[in-house]
Protein backbone atom coordinates (compact mmCIF):
# COMPACT_ATOMS: atom_id res chain seq x y z
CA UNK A 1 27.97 -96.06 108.71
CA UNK A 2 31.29 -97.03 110.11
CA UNK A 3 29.73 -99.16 113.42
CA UNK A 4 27.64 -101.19 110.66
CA UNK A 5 31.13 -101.41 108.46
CA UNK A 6 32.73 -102.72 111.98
CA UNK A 7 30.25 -104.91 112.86
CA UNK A 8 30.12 -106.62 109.46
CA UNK A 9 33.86 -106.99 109.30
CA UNK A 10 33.52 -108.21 113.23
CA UNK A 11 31.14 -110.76 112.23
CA UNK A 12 32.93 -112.05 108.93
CA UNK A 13 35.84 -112.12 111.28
CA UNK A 14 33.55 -114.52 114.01
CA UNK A 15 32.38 -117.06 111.39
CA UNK A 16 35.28 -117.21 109.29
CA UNK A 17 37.26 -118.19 112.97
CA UNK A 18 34.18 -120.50 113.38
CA UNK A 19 34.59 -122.18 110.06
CA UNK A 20 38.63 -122.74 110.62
CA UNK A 21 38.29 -124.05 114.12
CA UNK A 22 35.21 -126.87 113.11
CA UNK A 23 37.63 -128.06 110.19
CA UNK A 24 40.75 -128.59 112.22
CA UNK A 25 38.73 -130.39 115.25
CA UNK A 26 36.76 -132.19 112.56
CA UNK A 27 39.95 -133.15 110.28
CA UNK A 28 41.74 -134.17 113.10
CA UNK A 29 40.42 -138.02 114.19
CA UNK A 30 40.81 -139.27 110.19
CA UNK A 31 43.78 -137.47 109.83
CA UNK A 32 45.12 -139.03 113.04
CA UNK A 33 44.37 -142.44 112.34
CA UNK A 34 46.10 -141.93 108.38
CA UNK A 35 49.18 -140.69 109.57
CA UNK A 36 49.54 -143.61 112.16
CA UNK A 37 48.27 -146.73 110.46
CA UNK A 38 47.95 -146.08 106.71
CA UNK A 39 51.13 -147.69 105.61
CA UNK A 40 51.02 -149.94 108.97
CA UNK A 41 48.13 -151.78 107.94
CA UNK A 42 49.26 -151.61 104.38
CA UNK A 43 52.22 -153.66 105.52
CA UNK A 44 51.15 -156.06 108.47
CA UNK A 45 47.11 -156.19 107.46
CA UNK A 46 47.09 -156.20 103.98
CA UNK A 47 50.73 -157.75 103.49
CA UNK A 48 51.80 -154.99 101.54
CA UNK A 49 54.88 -155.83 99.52
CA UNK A 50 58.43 -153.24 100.24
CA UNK A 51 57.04 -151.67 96.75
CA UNK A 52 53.40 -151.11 97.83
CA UNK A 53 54.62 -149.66 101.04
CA UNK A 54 57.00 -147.45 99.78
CA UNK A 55 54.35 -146.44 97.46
CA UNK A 56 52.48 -145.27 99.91
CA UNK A 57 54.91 -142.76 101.06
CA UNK A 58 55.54 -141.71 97.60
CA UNK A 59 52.00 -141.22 97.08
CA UNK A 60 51.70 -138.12 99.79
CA UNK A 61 53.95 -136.32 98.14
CA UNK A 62 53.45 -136.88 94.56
CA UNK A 63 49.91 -136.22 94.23
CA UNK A 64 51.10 -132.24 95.38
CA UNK A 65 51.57 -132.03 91.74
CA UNK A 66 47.90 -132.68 91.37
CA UNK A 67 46.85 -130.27 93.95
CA UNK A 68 48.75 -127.74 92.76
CA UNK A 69 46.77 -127.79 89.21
CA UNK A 70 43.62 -128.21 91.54
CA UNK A 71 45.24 -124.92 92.85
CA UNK A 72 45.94 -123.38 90.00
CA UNK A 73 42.02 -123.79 88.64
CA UNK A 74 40.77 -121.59 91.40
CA UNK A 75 39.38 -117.88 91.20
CA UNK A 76 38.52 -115.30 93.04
CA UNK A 77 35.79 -114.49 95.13
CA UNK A 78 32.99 -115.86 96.60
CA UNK A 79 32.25 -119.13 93.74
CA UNK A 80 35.91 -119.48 93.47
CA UNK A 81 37.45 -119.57 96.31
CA UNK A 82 34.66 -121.76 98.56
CA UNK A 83 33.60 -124.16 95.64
CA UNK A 84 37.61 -124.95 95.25
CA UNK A 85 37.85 -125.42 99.63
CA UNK A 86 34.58 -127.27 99.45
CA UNK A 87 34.88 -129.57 96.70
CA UNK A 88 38.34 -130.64 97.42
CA UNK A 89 37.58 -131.17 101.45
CA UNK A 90 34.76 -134.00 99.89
CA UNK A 91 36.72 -135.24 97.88
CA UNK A 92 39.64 -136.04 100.13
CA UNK A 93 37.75 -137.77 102.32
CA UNK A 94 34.85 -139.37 100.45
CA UNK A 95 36.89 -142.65 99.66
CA UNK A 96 37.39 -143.45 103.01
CA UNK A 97 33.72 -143.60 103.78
CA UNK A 98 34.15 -147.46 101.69
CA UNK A 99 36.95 -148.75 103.78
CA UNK A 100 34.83 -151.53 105.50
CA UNK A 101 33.44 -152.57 102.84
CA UNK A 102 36.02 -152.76 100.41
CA UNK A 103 39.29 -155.48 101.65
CA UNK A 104 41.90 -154.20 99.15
CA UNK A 105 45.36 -152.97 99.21
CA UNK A 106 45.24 -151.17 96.40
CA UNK A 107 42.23 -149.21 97.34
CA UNK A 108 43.55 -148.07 100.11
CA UNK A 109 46.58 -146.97 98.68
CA UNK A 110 43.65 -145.04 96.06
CA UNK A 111 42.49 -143.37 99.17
CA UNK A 112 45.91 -142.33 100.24
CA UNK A 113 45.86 -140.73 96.97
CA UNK A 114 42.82 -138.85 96.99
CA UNK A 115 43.18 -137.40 100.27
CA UNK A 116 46.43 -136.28 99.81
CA UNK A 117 45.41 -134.88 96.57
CA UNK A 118 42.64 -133.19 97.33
CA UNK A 119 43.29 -132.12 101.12
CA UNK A 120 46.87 -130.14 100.40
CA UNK A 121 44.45 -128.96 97.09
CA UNK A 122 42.50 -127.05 99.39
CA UNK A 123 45.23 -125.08 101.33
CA UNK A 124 45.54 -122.35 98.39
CA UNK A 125 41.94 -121.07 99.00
CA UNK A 126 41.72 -121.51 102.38
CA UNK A 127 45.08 -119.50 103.38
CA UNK A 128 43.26 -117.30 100.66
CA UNK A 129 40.12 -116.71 102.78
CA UNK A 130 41.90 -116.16 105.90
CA UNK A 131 43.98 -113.63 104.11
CA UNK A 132 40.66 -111.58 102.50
CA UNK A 133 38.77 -112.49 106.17
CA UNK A 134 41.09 -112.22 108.91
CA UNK A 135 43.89 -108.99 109.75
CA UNK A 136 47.31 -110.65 109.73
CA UNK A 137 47.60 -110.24 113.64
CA UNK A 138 44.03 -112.49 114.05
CA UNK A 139 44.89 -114.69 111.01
CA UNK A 140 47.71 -115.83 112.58
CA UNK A 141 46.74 -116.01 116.05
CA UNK A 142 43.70 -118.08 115.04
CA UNK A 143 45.82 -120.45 112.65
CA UNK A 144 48.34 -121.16 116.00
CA UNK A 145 45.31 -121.88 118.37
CA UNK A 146 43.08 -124.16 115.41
CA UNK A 147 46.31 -125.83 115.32
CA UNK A 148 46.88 -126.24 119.04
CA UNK A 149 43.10 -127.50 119.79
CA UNK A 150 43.78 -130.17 117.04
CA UNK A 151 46.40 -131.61 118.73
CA UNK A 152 45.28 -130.87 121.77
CA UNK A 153 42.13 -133.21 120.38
CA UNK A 154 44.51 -135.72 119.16
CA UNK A 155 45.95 -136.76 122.76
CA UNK A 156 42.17 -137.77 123.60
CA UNK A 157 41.78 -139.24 120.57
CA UNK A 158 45.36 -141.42 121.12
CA UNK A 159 43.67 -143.04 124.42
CA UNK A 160 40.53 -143.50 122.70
CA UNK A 161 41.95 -145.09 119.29
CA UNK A 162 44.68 -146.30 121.17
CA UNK A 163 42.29 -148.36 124.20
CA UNK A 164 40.12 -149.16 121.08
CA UNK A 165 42.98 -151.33 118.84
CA UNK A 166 44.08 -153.13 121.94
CA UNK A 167 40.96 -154.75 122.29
CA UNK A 168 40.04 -155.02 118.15
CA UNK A 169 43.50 -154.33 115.92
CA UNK A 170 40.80 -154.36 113.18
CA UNK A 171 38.81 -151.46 114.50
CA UNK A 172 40.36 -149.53 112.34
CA UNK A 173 38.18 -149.88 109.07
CA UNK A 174 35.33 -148.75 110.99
CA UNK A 175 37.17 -145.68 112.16
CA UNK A 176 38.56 -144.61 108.72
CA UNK A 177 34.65 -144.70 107.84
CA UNK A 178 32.88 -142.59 110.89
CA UNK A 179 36.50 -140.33 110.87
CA UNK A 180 35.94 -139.55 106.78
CA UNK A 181 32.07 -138.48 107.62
CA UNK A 182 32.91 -136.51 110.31
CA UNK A 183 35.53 -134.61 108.62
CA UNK A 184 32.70 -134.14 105.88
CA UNK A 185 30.41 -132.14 108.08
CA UNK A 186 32.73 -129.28 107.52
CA UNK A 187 31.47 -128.38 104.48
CA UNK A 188 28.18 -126.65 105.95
CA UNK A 189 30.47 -124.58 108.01
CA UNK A 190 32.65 -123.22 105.03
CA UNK A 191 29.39 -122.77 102.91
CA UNK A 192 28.32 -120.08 105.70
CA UNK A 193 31.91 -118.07 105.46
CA UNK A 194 31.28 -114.60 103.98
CA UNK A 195 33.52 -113.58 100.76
CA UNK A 196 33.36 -110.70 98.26
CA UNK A 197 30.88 -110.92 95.14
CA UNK A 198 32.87 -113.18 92.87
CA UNK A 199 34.80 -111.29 90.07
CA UNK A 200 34.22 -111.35 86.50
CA UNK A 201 35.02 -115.09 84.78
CA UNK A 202 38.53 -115.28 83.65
CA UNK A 203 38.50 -116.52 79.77
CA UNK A 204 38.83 -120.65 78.96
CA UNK A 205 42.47 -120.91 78.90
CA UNK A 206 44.18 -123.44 75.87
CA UNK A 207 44.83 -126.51 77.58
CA UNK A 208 48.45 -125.87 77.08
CA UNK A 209 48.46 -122.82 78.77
CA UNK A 210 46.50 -124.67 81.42
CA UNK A 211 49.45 -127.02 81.75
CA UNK A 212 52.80 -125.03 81.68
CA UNK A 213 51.35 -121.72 82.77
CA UNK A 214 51.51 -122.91 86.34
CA UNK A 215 54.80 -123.83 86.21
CA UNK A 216 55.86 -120.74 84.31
CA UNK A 217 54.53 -118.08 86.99
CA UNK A 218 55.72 -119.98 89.89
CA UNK A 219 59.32 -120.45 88.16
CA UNK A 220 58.76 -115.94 87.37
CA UNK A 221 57.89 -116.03 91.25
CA UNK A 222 61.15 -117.75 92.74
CA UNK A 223 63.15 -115.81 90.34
CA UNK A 224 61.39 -112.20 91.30
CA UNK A 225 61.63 -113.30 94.75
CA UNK A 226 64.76 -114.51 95.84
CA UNK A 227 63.72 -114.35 99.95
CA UNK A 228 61.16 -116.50 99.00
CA UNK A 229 63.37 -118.88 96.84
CA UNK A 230 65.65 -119.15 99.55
CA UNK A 231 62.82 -120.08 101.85
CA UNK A 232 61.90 -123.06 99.33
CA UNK A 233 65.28 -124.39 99.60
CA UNK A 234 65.86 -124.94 103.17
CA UNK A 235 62.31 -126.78 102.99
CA UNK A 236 63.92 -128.98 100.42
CA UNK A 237 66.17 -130.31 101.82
CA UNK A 238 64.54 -130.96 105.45
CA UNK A 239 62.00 -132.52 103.33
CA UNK A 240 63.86 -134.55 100.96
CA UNK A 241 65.64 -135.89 104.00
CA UNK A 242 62.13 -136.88 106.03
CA UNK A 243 60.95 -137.94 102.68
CA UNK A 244 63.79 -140.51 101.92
CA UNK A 245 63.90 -142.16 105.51
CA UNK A 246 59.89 -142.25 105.33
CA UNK A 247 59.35 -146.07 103.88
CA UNK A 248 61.99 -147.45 106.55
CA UNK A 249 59.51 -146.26 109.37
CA UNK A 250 57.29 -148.60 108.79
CA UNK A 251 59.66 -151.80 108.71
CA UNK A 252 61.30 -150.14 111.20
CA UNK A 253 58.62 -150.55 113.60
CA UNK A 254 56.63 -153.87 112.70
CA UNK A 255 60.51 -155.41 112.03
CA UNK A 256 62.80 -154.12 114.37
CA UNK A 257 61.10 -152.89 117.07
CA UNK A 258 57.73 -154.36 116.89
CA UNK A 259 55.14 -151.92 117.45
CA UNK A 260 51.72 -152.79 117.36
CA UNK A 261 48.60 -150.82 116.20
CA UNK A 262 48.04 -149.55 119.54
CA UNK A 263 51.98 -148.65 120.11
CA UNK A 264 52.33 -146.75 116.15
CA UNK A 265 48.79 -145.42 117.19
CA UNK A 266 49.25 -143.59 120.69
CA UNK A 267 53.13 -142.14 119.58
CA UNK A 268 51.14 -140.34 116.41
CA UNK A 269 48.63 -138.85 119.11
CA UNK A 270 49.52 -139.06 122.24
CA UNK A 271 53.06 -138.27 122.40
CA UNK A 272 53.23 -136.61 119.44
CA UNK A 273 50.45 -134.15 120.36
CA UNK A 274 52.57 -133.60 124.00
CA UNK A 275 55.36 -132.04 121.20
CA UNK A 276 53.09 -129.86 119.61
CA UNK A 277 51.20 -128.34 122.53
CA UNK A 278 54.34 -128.23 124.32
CA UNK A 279 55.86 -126.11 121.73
CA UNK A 280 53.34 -124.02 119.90
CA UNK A 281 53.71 -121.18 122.26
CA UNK A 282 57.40 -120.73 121.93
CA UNK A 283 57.37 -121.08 118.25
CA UNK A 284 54.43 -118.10 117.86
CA UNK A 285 56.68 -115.89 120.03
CA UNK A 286 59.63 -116.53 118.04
CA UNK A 287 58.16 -116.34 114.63
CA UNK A 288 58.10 -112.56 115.78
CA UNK A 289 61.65 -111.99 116.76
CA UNK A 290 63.77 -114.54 115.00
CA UNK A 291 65.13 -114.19 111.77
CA UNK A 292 63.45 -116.92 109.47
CA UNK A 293 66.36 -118.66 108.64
CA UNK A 294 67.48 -119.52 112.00
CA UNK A 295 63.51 -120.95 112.71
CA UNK A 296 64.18 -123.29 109.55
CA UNK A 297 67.30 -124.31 110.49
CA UNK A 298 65.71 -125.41 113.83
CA UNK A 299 62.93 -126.93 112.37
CA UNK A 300 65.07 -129.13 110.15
CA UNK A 301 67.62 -129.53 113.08
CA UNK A 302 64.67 -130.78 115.47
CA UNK A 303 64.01 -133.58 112.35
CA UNK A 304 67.30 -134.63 112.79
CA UNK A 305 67.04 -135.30 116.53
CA UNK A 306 63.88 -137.05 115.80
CA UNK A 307 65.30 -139.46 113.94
CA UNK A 308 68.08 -139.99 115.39
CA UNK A 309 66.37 -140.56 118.55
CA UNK A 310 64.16 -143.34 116.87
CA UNK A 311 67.41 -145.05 115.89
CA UNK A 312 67.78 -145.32 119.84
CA UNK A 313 64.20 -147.35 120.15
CA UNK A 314 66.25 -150.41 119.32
CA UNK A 315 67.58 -150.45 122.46
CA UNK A 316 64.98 -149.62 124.65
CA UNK A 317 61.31 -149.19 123.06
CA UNK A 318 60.26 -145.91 125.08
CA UNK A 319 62.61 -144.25 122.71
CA UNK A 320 60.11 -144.82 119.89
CA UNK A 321 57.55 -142.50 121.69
CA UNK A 322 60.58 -139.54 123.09
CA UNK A 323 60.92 -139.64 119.40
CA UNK A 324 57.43 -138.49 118.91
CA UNK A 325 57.63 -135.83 121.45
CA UNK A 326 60.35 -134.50 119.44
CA UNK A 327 58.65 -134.25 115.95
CA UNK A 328 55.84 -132.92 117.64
CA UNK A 329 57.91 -129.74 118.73
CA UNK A 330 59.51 -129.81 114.91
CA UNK A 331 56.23 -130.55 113.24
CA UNK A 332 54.77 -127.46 115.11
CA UNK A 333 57.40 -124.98 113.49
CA UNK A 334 57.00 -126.64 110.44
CA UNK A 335 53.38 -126.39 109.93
CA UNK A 336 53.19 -122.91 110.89
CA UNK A 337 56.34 -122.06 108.59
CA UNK A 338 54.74 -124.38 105.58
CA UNK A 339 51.20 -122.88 105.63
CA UNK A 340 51.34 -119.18 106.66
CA UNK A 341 54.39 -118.47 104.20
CA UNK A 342 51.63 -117.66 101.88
CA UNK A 343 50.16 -114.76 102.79
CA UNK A 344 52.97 -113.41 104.41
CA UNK A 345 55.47 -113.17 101.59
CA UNK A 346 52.37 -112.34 99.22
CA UNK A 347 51.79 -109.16 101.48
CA UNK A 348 49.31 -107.22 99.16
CA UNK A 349 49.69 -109.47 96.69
CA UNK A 350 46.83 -112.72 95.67
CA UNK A 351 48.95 -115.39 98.22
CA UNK A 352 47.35 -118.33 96.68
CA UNK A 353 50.28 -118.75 94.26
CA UNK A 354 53.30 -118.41 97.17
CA UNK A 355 50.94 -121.40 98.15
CA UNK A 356 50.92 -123.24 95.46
CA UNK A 357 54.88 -123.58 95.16
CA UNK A 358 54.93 -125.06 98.43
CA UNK A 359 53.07 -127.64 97.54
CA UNK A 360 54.78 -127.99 93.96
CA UNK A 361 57.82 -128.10 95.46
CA UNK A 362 56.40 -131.00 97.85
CA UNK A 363 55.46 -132.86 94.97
CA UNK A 364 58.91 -132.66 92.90
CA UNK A 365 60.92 -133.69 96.02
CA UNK A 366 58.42 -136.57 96.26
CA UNK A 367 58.87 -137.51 93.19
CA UNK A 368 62.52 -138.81 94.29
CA UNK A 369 62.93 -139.58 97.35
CA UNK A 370 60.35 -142.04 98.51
CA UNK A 371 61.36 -144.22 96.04
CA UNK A 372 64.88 -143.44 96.83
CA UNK A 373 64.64 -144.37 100.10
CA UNK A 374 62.39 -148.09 99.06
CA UNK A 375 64.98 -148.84 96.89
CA UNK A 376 67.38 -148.46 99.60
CA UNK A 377 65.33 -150.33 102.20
CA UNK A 378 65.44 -153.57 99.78
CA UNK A 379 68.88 -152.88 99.28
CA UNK A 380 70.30 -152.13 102.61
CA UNK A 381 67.53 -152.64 105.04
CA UNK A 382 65.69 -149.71 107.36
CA UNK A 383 68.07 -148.88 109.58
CA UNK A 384 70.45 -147.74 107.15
CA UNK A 385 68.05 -145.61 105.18
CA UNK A 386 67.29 -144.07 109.08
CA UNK A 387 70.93 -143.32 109.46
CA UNK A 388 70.96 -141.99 106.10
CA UNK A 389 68.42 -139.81 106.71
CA UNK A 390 69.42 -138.40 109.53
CA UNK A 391 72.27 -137.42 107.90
CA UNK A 392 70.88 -135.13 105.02
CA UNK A 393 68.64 -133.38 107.64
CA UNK A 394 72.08 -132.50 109.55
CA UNK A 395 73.47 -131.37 106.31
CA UNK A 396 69.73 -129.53 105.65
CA UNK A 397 69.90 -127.67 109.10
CA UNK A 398 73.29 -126.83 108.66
CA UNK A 399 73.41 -125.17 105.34
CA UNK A 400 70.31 -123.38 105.95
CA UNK A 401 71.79 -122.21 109.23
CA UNK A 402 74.84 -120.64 107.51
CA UNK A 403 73.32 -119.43 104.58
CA UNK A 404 73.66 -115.66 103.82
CA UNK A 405 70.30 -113.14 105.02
CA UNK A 406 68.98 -112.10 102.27
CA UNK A 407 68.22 -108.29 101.82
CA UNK A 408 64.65 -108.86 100.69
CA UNK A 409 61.61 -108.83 103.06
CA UNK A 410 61.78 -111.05 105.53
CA UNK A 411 59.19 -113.78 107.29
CA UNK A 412 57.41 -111.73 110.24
CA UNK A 413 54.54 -113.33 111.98
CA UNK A 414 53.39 -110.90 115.12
């Protein structure tokens, strides 16, 4: 009785690794080619206006406050949790399939939306899964090495793309399109991950209830959980800061220091990727023996550098990818802060909700400070907004730095 109870939990274990390892290598090449070029060839392709492309910062952010009622819909259990991961992983990538064949602005700004919608939609059920799935040990062993192969991926895929847009700039509608399909093929993966027998339906909620509730129990949450509230704070401000100085990258590099498709391309992969692999090992081994405010106050501190060192590509342009290296290493604390805060504040608890304030609190912040930060790029120009940016993510590191412990349970990731 107990070997077939350890097998089964051995082999929910296997495919539910399986399952998280396809999507990341899968996700990866579309996700890749977004990050670089989405506002690029908004702006030099499309000739995006300052407003359209500082739309398309805002657009990442804001449509959090989508995902987290796309969150907030999900159940328990086996129809729950995998329709919610399943339907939103189509959905965010869907659009993209019609890139070639559809030569407008705004659409692509519509697929910015949906992905970002839809793909931070799905994190709730996923970090969910792992959590019912995997023991927190594997969980987050196997989140830290999904994460490493996809950027591992993504240095390949920087020569590839990169070789690729040198010889056709416009190769890139053709990539979005085999990038979104790919990415789709996950889907047969997380049908096949094992879950409990779903629980019994919850009853139709009013469609007020449906509307503030959300924002009621995470509001209940910070306030029962000040470690946690604390937690959402330093990520604030680091983010308001990246946020705000996020439409002045891409004048910054088609303006000032005239990048092409291949040059924006290779620093999002290539050197980028160097960061992240570089760096993920260190950050798992201090996640275990540092005190989580000091790993936030790096992360945000590692921002700063980042763009502070892109302020130095005016003078010479291999600044502009040592800049990449360095949010690589940042980005790799980051992510593993951002998505496994979840289930490791939640504990025993359902960690979908801990999840679905981080990306609430993604979505307020971009509510402000994209458009900030376009408004000050017509005012000023990009290079101020960069220095201004850099700034707040000083302040951000600092404050979080010096902030007092708190005495409730801390972030501990073995």
């Amino acid at each position: 009785m107990l070997l077939g109870m350890k097998l089964g939990e051995n082999a929910r274990s296997w495919r539910t690794q399986i399952a998280l390892f396809w999507m990341h290598l899968t996700a990866e090449p579309l996700i890749a080619l977004r990050t670089a070029l989405s506002s690029y060839v908004l702006y030099a392709d499309y000739g995006g206006s300052v407003f359209q492309v500082g739309l398309c910062h805002a657009i990442r952010p804001v449509m959090a406050l989508f995902s987290f009622y796309w969150a907030s819909s999900l159940t328990s259990g086996k129809s729950g949790l995998k329709g919610n991961l399943m339907g939103a992983w189509i959905l965010a990538r869907l659009p993209f399939v019609f890139i070639p064949f559809v030569s407008s602005s705004w659409y692509l700004l519509f697929c910015e939306a949906a992905f970002y919608a839809f793909h931070r939609g799905s994190m709730p059920a996923l970090m969910e899964i792992l959590k019912i799935n995997l023991p927190q040990d594997k969980r987050n062993k196997a989140f830290s090495l999904s994460f490493l192969l996809q950027f591992g991926e993504s240095i390949f895929l920087g020569t590839l793309f990169g070789a690729m847009l040198m010889k056709s700039p416009g190769a890139w509608r053709g990539l979005f399109c085999v990038t979104a399909l790919l990415g789709i093929t996950s889907v047969f993966f997380q049908r096949h991950i094992p879950l409990p027998e779903p629980k019994e339906p919850k009853d139709s909620l009013p469609w007020k209830e449906r509307l503030v509730g959300p924002w009621r129990q995470s509001l209940e949450l910070l306030k029962s959980r000040p470690d946690f509230a604390k937690f959402q704070y330093g990520f604030m401000i680091g983010g308001f800061g990246l946020m705000l100085l996020s439409p002045a990258l891409t004048m910054y590099a088609y303006n000032v220091i005239e990048a092409s498709h291949a040059d924006v391309t290779i620093a999002r992969t290539i050197f980028m990727g160097i960061g992240v692999i570089s760096s993920i090992y260190f950050w798992q081994r201090f996640l275990s023996k540092v005190p989580a405010r000091r790993l936030l106050g790096s992360v945000i501190a590692g921002f700063a550098l980042y763009a502070f060192v892109l302020l130095l590509a005016q003078f010479h342009f291999s600044y502009y990818f040592i800049a990449f290296v360095v949010y690589g290493v940042a980005q790799a604390g980051s992510h593993l802060l951002w998505h496994l805060s979840g289930p490791l504040f939640a504990k025993d608890e359902d960690s979908s909700k801990f999840t679905s304030v981080n990306i609430l609190a993604v979505g307020l912040r971009g509510l402000v400070a994209p458009a900030l930060g376009s408004l000050l790029c017509a005012a000023f120009g990009c290079v101020p907004v960069l220095m201004i940016g850099t700034c707040i993510l000083v302040y951000g590191s600092y404050s979080v730095f010096f902030s007092r412990e708190t005495k409730k349970p801390q972030v501990s990731i073995n």
